[in-house]
C-alpha atoms as a PDB file:
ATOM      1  CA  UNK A   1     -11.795 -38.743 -67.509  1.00  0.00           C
ATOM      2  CA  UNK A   2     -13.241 -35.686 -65.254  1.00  0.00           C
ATOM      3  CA  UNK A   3     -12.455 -34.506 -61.779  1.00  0.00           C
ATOM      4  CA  UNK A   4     -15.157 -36.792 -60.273  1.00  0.00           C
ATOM      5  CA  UNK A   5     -14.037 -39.942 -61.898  1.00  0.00           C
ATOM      6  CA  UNK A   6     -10.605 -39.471 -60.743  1.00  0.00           C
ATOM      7  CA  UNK A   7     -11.782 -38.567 -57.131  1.00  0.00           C
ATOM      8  CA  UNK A   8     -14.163 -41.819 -56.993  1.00  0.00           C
ATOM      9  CA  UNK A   9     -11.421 -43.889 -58.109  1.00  0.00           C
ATOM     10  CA  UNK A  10      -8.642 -42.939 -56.108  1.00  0.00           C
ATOM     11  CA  UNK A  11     -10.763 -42.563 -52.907  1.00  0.00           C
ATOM     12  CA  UNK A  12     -12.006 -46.390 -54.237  1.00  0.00           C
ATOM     13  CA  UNK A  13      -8.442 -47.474 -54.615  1.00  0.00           C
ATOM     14  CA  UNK A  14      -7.468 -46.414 -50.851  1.00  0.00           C
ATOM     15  CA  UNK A  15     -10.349 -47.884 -49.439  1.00  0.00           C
ATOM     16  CA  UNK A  16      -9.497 -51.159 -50.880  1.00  0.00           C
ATOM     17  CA  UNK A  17      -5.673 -50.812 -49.972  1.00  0.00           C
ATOM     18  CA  UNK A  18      -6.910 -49.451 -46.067  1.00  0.00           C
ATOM     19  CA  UNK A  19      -9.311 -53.007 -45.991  1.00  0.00           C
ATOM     20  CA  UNK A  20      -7.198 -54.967 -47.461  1.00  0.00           C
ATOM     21  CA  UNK A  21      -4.342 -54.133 -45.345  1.00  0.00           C
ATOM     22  CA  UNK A  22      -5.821 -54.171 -42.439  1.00  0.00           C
ATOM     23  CA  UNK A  23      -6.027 -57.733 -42.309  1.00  0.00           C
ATOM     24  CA  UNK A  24      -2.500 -58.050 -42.058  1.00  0.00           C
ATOM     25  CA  UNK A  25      -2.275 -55.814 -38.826  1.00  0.00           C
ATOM     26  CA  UNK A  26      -3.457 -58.881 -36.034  1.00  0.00           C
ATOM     27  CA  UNK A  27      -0.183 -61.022 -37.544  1.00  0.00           C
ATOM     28  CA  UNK A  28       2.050 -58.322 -35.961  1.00  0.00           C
ATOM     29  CA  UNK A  29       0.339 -58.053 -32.375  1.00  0.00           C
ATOM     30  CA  UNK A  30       0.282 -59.988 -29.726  1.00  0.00           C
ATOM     31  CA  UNK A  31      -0.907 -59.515 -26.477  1.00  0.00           C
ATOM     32  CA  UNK A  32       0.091 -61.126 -23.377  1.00  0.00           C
ATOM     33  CA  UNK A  33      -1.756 -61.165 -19.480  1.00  0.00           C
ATOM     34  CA  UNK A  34       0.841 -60.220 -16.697  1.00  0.00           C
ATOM     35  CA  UNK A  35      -0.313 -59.285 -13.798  1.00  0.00           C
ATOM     36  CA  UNK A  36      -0.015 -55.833 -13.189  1.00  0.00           C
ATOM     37  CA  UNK A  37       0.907 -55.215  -9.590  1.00  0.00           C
ATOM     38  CA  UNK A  38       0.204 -52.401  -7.551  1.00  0.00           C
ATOM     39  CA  UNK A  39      -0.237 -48.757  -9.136  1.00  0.00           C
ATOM     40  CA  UNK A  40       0.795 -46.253  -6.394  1.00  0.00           C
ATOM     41  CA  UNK A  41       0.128 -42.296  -6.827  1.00  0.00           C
ATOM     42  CA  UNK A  42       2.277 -39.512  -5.515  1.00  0.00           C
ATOM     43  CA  UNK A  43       5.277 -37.812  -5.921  1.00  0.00           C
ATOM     44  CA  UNK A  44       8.356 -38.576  -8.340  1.00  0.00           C
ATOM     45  CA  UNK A  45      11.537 -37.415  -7.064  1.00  0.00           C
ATOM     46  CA  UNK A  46      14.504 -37.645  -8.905  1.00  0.00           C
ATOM     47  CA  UNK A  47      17.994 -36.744  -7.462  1.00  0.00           C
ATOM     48  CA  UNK A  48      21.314 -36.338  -9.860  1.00  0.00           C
ATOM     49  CA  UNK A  49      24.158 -38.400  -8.230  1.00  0.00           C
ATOM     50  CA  UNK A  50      27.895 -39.322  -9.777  1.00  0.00           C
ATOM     51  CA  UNK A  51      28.016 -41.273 -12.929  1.00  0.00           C
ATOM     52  CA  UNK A  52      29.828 -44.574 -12.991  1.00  0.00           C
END
């Protein structure tokens, strides 16, 4: 078997295994509306106090 057998097969072979798994990505999402409230710009200050 030469170089560009090889090639052709193995980029074949991940093709199929990149299609075929792709399938199974939508079983693992899910997405959910919330409402999103209110987005405010500024500043972010952060202050160090005690720990407790």
């Amino acid at each position: 078997m030469n170089k560009m057998t090889k090639g052709a097969l193995a980029t074949g072979l991940d093709v199929a295994l990149l299609l075929g798994g792709g399938g199974t990505l939508a079983v693992w999402n899910k997405s959910v509306a919330e409402p999103a409230g209110t987005i405010t710009s500024g500043d972010l200050e952060l202050t160090a106090g005690t720990g407790t």
